[in-house]
C-alpha atoms as a PDB file:
ATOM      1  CA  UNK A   1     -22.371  -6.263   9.387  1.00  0.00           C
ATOM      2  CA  UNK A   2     -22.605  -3.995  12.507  1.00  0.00           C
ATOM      3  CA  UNK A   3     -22.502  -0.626  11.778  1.00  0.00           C
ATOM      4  CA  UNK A   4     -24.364  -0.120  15.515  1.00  0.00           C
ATOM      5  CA  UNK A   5     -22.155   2.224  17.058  1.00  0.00           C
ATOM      6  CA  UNK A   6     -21.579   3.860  13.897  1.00  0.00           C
ATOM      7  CA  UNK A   7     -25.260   5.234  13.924  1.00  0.00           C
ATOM      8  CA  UNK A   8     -25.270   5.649  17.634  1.00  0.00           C
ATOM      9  CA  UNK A   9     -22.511   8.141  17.487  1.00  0.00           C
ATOM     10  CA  UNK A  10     -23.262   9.789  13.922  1.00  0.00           C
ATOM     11  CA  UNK A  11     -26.849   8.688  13.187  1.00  0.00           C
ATOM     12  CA  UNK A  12     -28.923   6.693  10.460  1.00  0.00           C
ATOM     13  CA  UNK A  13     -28.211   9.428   7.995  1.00  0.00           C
ATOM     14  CA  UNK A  14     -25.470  10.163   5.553  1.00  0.00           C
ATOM     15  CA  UNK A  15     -24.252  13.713   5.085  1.00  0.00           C
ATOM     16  CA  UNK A  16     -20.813  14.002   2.746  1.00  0.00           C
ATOM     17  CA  UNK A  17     -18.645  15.851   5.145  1.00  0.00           C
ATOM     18  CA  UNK A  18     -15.344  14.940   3.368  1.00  0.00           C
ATOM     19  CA  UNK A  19     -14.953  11.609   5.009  1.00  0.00           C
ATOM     20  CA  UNK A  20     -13.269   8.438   2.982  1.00  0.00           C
ATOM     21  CA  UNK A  21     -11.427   5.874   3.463  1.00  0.00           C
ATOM     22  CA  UNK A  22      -8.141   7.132   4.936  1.00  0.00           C
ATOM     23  CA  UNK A  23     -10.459   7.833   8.080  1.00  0.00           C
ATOM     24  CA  UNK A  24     -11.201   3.723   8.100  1.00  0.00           C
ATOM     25  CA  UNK A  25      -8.595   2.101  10.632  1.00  0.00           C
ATOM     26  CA  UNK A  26      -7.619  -0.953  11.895  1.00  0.00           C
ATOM     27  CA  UNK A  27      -5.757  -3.010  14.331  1.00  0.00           C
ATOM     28  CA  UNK A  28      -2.560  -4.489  12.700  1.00  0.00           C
ATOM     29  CA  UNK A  29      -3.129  -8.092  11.733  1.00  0.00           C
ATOM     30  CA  UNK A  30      -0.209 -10.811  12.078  1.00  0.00           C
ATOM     31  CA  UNK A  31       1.007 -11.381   8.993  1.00  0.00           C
ATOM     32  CA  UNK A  32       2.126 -15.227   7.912  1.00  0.00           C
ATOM     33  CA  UNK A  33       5.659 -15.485   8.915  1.00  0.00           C
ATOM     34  CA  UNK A  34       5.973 -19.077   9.881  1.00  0.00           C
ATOM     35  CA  UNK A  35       5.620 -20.367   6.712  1.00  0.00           C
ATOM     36  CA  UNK A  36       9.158 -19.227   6.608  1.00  0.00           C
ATOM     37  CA  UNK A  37      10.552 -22.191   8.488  1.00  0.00           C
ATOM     38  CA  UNK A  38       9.237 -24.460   5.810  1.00  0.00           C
ATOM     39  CA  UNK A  39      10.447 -25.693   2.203  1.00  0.00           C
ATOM     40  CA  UNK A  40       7.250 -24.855   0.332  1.00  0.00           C
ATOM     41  CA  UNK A  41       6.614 -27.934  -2.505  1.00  0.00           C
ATOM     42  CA  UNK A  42       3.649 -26.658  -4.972  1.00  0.00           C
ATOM     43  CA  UNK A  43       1.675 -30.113  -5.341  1.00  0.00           C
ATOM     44  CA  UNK A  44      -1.387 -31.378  -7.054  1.00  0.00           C
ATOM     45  CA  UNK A  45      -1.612 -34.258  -4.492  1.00  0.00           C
ATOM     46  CA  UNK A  46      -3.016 -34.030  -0.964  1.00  0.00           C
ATOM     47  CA  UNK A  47      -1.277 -36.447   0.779  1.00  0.00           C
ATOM     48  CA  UNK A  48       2.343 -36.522  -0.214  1.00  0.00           C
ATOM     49  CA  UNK A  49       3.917 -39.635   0.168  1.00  0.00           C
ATOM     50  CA  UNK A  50       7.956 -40.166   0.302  1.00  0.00           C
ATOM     51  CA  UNK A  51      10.568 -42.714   1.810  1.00  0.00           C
ATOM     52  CA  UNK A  52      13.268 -42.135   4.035  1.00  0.00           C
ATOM     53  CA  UNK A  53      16.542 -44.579   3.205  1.00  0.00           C
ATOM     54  CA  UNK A  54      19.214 -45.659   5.223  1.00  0.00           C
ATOM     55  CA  UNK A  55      22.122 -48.126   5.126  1.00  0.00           C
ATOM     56  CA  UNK A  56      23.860 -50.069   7.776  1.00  0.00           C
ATOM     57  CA  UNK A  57      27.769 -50.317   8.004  1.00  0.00           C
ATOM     58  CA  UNK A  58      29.629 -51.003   5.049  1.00  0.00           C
ATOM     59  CA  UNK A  59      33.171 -50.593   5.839  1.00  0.00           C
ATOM     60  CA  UNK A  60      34.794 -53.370   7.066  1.00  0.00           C
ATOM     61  CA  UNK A  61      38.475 -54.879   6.756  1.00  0.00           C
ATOM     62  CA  UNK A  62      40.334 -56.896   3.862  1.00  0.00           C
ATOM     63  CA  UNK A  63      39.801 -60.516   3.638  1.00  0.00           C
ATOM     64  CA  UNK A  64      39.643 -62.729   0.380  1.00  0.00           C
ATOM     65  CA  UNK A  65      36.778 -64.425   1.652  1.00  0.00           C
ATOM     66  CA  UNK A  66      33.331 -62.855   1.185  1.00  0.00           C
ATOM     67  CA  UNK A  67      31.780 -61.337   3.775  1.00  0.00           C
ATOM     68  CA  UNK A  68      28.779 -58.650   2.745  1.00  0.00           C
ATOM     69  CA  UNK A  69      27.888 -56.362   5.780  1.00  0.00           C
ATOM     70  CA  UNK A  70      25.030 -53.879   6.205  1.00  0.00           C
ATOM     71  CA  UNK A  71      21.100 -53.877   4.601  1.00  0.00           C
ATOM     72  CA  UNK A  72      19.549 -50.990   3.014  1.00  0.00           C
ATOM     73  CA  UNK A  73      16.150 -49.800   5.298  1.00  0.00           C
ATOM     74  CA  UNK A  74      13.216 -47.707   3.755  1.00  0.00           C
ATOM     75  CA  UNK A  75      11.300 -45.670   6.278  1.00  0.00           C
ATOM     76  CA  UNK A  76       7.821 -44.216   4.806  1.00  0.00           C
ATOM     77  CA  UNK A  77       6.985 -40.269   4.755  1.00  0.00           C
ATOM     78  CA  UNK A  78       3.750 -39.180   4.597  1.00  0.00           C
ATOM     79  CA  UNK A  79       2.289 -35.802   4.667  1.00  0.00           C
ATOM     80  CA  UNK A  80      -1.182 -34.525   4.877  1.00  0.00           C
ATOM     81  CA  UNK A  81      -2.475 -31.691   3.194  1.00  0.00           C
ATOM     82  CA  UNK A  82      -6.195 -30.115   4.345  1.00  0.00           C
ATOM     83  CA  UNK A  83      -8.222 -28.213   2.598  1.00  0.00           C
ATOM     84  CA  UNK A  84      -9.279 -24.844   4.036  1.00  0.00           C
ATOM     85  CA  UNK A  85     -11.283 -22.382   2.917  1.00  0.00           C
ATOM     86  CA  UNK A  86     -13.316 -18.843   3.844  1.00  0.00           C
ATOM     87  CA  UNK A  87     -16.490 -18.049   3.371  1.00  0.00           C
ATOM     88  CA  UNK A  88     -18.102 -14.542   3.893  1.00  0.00           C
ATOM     89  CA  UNK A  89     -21.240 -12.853   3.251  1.00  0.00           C
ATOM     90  CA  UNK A  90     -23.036  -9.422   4.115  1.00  0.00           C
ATOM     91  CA  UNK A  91     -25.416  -6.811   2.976  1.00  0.00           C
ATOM     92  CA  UNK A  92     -23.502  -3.708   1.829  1.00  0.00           C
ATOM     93  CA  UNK A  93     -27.186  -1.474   1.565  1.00  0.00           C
ATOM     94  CA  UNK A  94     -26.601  -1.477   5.688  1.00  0.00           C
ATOM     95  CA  UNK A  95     -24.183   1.244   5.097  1.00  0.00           C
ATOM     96  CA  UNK A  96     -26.001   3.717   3.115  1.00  0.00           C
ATOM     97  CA  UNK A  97     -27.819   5.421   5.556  1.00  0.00           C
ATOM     98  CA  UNK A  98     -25.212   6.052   7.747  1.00  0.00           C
ATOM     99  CA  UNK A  99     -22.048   7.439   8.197  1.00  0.00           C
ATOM    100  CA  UNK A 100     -20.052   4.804   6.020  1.00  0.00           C
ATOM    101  CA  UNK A 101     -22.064   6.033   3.212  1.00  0.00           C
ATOM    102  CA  UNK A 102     -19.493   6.554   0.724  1.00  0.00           C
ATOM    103  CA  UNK A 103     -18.538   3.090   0.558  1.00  0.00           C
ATOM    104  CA  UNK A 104     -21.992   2.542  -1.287  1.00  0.00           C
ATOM    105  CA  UNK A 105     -22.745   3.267  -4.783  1.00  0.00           C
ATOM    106  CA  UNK A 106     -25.718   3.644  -7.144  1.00  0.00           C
ATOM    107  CA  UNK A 107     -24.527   0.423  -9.186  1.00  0.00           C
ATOM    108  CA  UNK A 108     -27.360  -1.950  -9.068  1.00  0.00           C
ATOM    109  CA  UNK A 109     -24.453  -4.620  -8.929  1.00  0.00           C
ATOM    110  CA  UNK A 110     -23.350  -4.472  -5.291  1.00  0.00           C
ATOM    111  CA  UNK A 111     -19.860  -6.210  -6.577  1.00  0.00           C
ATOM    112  CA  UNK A 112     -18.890  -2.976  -7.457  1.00  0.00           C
ATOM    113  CA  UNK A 113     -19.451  -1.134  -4.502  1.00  0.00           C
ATOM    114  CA  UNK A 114     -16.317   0.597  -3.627  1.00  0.00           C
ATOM    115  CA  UNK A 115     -16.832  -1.485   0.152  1.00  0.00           C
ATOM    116  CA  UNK A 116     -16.445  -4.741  -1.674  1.00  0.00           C
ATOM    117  CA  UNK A 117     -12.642  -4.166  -2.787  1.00  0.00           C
ATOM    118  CA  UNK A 118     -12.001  -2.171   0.772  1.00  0.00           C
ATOM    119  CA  UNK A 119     -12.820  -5.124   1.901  1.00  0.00           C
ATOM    120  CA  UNK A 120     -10.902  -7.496   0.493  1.00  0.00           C
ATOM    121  CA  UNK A 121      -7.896  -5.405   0.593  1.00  0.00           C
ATOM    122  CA  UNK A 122      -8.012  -4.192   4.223  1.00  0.00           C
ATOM    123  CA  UNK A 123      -9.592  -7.085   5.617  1.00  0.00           C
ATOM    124  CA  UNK A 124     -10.446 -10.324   4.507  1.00  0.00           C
ATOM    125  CA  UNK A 125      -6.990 -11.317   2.334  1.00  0.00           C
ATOM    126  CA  UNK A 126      -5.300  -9.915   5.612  1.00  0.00           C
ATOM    127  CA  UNK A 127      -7.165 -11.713   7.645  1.00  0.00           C
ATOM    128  CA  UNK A 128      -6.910 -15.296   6.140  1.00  0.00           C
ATOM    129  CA  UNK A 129      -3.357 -15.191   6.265  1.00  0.00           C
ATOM    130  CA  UNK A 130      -3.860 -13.824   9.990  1.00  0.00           C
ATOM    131  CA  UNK A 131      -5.834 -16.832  11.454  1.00  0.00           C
ATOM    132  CA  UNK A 132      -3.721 -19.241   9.326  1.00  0.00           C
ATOM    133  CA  UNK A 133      -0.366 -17.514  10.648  1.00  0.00           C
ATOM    134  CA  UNK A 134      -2.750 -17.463  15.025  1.00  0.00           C
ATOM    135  CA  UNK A 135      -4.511 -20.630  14.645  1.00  0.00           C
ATOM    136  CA  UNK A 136      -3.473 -22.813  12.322  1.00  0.00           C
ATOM    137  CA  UNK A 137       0.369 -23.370  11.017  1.00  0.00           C
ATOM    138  CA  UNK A 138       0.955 -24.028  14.849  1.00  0.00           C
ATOM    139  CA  UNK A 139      -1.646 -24.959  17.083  1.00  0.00           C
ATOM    140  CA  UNK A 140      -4.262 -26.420  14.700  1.00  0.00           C
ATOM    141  CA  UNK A 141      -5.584 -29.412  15.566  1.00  0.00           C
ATOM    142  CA  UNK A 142      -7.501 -31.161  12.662  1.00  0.00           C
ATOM    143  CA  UNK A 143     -11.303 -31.842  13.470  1.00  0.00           C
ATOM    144  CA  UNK A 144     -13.755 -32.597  10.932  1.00  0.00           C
ATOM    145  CA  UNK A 145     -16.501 -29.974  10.650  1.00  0.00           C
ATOM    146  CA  UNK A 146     -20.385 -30.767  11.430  1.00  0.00           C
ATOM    147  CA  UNK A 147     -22.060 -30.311   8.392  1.00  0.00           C
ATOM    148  CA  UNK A 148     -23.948 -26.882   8.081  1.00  0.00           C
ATOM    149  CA  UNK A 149     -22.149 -25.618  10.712  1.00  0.00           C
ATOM    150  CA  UNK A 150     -18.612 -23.501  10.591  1.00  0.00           C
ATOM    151  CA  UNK A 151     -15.666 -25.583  11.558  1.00  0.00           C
ATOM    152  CA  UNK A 152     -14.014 -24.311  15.294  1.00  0.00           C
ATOM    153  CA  UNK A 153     -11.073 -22.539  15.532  1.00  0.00           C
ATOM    154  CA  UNK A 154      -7.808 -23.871  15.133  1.00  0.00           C
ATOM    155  CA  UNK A 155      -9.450 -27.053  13.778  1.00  0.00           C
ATOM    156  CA  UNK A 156      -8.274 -26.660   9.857  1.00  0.00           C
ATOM    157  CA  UNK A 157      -5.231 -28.421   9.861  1.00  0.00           C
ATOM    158  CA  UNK A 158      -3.141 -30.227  11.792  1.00  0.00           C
ATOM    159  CA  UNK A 159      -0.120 -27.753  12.836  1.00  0.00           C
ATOM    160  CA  UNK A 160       3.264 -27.820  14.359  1.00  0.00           C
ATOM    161  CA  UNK A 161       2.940 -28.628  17.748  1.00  0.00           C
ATOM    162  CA  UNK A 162       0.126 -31.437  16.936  1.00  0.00           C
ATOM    163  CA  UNK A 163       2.669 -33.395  14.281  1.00  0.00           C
ATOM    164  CA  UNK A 164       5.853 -32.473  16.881  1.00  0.00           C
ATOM    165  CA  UNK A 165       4.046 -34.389  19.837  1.00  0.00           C
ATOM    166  CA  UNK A 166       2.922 -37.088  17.846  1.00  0.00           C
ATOM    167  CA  UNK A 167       6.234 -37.799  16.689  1.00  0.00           C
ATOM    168  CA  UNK A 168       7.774 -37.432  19.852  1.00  0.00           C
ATOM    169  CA  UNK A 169       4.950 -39.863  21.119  1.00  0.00           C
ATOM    170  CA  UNK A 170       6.208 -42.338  18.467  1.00  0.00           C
ATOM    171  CA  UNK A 171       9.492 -42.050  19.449  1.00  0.00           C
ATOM    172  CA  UNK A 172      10.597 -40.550  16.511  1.00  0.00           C
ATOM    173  CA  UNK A 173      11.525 -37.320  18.089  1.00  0.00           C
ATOM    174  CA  UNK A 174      13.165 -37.303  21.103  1.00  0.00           C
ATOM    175  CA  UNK A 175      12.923 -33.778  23.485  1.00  0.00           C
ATOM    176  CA  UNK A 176      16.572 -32.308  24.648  1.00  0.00           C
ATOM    177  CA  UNK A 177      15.741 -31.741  28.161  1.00  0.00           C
ATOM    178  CA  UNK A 178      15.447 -28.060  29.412  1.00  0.00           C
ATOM    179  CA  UNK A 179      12.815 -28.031  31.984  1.00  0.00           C
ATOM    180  CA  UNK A 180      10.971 -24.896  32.829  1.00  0.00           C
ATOM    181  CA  UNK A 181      12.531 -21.817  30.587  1.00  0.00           C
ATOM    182  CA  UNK A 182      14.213 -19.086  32.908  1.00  0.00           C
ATOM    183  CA  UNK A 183      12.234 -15.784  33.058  1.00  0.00           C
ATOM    184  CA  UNK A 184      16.124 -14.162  33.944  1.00  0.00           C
ATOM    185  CA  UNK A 185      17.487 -13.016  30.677  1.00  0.00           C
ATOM    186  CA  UNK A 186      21.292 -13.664  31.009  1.00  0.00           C
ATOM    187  CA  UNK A 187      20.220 -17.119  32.623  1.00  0.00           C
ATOM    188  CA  UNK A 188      17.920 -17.520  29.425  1.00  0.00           C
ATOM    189  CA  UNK A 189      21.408 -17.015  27.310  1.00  0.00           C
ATOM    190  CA  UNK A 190      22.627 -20.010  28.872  1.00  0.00           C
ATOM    191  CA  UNK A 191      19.291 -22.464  28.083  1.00  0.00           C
ATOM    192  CA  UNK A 192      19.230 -21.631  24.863  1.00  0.00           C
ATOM    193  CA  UNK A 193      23.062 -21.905  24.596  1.00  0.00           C
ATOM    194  CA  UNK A 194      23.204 -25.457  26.261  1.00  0.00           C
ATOM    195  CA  UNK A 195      20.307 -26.259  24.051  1.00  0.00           C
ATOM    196  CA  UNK A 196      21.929 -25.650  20.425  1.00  0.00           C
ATOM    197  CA  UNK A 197      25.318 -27.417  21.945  1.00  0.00           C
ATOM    198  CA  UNK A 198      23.109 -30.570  22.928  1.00  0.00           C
ATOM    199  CA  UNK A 199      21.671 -30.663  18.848  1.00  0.00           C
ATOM    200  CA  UNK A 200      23.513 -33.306  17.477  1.00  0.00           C
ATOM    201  CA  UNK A 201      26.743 -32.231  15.958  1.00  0.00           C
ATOM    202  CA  UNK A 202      26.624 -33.725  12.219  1.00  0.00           C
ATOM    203  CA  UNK A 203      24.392 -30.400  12.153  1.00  0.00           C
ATOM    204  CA  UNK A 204      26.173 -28.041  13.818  1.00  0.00           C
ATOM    205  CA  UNK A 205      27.378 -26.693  10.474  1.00  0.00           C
ATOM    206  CA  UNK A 206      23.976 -26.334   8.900  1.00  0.00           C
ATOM    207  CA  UNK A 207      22.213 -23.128   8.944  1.00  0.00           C
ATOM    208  CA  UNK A 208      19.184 -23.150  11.217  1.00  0.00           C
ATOM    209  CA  UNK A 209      16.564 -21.161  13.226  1.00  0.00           C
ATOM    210  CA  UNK A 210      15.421 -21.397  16.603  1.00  0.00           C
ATOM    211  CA  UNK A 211      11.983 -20.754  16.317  1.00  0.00           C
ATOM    212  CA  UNK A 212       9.881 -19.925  18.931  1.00  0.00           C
ATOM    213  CA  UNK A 213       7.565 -16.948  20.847  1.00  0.00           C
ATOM    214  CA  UNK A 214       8.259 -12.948  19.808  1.00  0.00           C
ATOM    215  CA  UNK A 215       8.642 -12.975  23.683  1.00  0.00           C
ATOM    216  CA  UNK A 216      11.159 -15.260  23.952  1.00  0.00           C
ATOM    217  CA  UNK A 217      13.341 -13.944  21.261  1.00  0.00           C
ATOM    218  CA  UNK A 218      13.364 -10.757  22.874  1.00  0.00           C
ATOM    219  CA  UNK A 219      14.199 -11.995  26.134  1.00  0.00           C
ATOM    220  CA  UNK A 220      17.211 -13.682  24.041  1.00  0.00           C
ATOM    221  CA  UNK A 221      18.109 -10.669  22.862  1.00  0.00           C
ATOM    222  CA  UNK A 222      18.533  -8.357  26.125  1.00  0.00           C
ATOM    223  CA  UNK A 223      19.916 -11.329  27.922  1.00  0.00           C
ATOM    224  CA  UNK A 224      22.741 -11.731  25.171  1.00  0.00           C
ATOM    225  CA  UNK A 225      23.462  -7.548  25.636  1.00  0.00           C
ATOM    226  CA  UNK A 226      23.566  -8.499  29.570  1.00  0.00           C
ATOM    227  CA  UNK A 227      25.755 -11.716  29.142  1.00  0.00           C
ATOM    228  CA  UNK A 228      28.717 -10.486  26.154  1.00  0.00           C
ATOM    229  CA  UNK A 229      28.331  -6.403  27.033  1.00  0.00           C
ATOM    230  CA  UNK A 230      27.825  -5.476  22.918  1.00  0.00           C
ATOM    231  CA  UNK A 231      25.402  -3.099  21.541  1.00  0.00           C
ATOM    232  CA  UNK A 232      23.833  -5.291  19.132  1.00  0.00           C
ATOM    233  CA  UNK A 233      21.500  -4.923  15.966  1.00  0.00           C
ATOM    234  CA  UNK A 234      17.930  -6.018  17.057  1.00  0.00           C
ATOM    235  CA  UNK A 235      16.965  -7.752  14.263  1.00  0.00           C
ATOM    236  CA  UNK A 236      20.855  -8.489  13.003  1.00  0.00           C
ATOM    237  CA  UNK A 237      23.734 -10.234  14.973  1.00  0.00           C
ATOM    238  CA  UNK A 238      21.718  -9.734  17.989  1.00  0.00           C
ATOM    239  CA  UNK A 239      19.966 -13.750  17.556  1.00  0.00           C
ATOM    240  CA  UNK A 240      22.663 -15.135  16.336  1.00  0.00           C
ATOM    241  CA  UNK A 241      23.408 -18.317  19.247  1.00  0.00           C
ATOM    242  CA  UNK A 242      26.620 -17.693  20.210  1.00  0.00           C
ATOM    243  CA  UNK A 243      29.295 -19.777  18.105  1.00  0.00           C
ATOM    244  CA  UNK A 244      26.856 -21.742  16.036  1.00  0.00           C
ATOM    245  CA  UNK A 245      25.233 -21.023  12.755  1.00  0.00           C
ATOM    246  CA  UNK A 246      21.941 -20.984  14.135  1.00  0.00           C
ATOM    247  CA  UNK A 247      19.618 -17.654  14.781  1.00  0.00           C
ATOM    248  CA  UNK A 248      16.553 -17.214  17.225  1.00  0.00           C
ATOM    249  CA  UNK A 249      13.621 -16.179  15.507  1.00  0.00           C
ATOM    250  CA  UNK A 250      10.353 -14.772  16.747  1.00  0.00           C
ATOM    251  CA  UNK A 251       7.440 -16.718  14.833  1.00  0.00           C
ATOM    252  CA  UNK A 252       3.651 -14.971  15.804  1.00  0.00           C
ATOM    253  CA  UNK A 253       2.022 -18.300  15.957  1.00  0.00           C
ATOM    254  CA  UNK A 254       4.326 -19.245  18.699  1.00  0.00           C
ATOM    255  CA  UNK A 255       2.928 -16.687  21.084  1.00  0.00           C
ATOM    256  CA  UNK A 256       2.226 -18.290  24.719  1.00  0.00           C
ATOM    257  CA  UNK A 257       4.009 -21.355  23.966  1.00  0.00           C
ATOM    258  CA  UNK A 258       7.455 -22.163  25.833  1.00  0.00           C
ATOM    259  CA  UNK A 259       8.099 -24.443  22.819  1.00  0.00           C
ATOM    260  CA  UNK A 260      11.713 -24.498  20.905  1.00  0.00           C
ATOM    261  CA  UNK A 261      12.659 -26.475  18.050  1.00  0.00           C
ATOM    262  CA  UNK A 262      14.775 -26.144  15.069  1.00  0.00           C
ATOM    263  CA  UNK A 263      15.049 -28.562  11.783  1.00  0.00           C
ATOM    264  CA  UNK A 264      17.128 -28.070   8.336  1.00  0.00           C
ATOM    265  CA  UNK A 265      14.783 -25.960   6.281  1.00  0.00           C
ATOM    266  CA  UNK A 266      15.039 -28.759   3.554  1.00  0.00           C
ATOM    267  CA  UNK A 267      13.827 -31.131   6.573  1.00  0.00           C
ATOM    268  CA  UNK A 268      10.255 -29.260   6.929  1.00  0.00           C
ATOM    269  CA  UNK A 269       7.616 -29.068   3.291  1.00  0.00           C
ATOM    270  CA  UNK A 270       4.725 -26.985   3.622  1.00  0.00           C
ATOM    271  CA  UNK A 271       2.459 -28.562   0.639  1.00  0.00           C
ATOM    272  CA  UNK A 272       0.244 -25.990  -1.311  1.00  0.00           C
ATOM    273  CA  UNK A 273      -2.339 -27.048  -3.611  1.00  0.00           C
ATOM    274  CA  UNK A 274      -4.840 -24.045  -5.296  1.00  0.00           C
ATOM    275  CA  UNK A 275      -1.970 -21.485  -3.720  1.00  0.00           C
ATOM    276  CA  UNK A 276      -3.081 -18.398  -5.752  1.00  0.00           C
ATOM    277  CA  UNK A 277      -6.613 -18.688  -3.838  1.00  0.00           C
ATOM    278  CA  UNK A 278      -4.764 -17.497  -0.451  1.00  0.00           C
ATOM    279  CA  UNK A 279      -4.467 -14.006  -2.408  1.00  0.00           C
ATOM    280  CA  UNK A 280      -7.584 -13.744  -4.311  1.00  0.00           C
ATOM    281  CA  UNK A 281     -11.145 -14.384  -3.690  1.00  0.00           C
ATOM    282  CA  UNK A 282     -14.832 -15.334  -5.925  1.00  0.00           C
ATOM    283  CA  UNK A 283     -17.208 -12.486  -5.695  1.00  0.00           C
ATOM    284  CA  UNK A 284     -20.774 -13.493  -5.881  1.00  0.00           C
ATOM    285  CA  UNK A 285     -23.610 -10.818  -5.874  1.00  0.00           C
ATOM    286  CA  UNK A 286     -27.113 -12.815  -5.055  1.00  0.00           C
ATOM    287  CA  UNK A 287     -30.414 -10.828  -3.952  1.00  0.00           C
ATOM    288  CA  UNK A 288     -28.382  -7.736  -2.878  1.00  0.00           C
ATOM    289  CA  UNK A 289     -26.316  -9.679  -1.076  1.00  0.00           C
ATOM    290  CA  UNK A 290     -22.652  -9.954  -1.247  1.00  0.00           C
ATOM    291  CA  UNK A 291     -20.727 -13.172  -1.178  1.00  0.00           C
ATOM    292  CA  UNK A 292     -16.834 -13.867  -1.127  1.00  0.00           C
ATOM    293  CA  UNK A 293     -15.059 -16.969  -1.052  1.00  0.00           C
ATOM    294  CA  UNK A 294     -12.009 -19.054  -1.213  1.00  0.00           C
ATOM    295  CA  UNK A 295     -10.439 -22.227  -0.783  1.00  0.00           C
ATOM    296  CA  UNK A 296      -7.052 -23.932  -0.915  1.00  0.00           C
ATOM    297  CA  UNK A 297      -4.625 -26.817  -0.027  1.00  0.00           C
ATOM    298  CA  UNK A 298      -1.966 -26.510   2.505  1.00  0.00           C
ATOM    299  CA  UNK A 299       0.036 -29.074   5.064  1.00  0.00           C
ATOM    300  CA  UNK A 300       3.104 -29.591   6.957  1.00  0.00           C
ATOM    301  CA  UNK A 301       5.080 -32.077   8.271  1.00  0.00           C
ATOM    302  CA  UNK A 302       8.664 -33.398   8.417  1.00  0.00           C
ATOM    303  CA  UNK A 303      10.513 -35.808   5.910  1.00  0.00           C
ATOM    304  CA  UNK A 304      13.087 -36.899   8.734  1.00  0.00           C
ATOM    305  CA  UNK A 305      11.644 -36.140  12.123  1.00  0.00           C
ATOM    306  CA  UNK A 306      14.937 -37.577  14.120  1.00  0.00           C
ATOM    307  CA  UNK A 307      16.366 -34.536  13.000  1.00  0.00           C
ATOM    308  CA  UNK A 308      13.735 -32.152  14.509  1.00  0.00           C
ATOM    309  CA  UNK A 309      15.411 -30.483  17.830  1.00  0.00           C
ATOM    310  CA  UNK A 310      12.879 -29.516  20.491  1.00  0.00           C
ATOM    311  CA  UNK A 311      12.602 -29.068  23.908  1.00  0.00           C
ATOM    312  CA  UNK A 312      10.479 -31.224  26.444  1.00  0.00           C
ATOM    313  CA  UNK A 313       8.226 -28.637  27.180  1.00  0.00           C
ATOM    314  CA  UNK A 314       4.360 -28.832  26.294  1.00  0.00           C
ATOM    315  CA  UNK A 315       4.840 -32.567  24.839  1.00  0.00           C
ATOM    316  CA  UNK A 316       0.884 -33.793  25.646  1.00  0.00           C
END
């Protein structure tokens, strides 16, 4: 806990001059939005294992004589779940002698300090789904941790762009080809148009979303206004892709990347294991000190990823 400045400004004293906790605030945190994109499969397994099946022409024309055409292929899925977890600890008695005094209490049990629930509530629940919406769901990178020592950022589990660039490394994806994306709105329009018309069109009747940076779906946006002249509803008509089904949406964890891709929602599974422990947390109170923890199950992946669209930007 630093409660530094706090005394610097106020002092190493508490005096109850009205203040609570409506006087405590804080930065908005990103919330966990790309989640969204995925078909969410509650699971008690962590590694979820499936086949993809296919058949070869069957259709052929009349003759008495036999003649059997095509063979049935199986194609294996797997998807990895990791297991995460937070761990937190401090010393609420820091804050009686100070300004933030009235989030102590006389209770011998520090649990119950009225800090301890701020605390979950304002920060730490907020927070977890924050670095899992920043670090993880997209740019994670899966690292085993050194033992004793806390795992590195983005390091949890492996995320989007890690399992899109392995497939496309595979050859299992393959990039549609936009180069570097135009900084001109209107000439933005036409990328992304070109783009969806270049998905292939047994899906062009399926509802999907462009996903990508806030940035970029803003840029959309004012280049569409610039483009067809209409006065369009921000958040409404205004990313739908012109004549397709698909919409361009703004996902947090995108931010700084110049990546695109799209997918049936039924094609991407998020796997959750221990769920309810994203929203809830242990409480442990040991020699004054306060300890809070959690830990859950999560993944991602794709059962088909031939029918992931992307561009061919950030691929290594």
């Amino acid at each position: 806990m630093d409660v530094a400045n706090i005394v610097a400004e106020f002092g190493a004293y508490y005096l109850n001059n009205g203040q609570n906790m409506a006087r405590l605030v804080k930065q908005l945190y990103d919330k966990s939005v790309t989640e969204q994109a995925f078909t969410t499969v509650v699971t008690d397994e962590t590694k979820w294992q499936g086949s993809e099946s296919t058949i070869g022409r069957i259709l052929q024309p009349f003759q008495k004589a036999w003649t059997p055409t095509g063979a049935v292929s199986f194609e294996p899925i797997t998807i990895d779940a990791f297991k995460l977890k937070m761990d937190f600890e401090d010393y609420p008695d820091e804050l009686e002698a100070t300004w933030l005094g009235f989030l102590a209490d006389g209770n011998l049990d520090r649990k119950a300090w009225p800090f301890v629930r701020w605390l979950v509530e304002v920060h730490l629940l907020p927070g977890l789904q924050r670095d899992y919406e920043l670090n993880e769901i997209f740019s994670g990178v899966y690292a085993a941790p050194t033992p004793g020592t806390a795992g590195a950022v983005s390091t949890a589990m492996n995320g989007i762009k890690q399992i899109r660039n392995a497939h496309i490394a595979a050859g299992r994806i393959t990039p549609i080809v936009t180069g570097a994306l135009a900084t001109d709105p209107e000439a933005f329009v036409d990328q992304i148009e070109a783009f969806v018309d270049s998905i292939d069109d047994r899906y062009w009747n399926l509802d999907m979303e462009l996903n990508g940076a806030p940035a970029l779906e803003r840029r959309y946006i004012r280049g569409v206004e610039r483009k067809y002249g209409r006065n369009l509803d921000y958040k409404g008509a205004g990313t739908t892709i012109e004549g397709t089904n698909m919409k361009f949406v703004g996902r947090p964890s995108h931010r700084g990347s110049d990546i695109l891709w799209a997918t049936p929602k039924s094609n991407a599974v998020r796997l959750v294991k221990k769920s309810a422990n994203m929203n809830r947390v242990r409480i442990e109170n040991v020699d004054r000190k306060v300890k809070l923890y959690t830990d859950f199950w999560t993944g991602i992946g794709f059962l088909i990823p031939e029918t992931v669209f992307t561009n061919d930007l950030e691929t290594v």
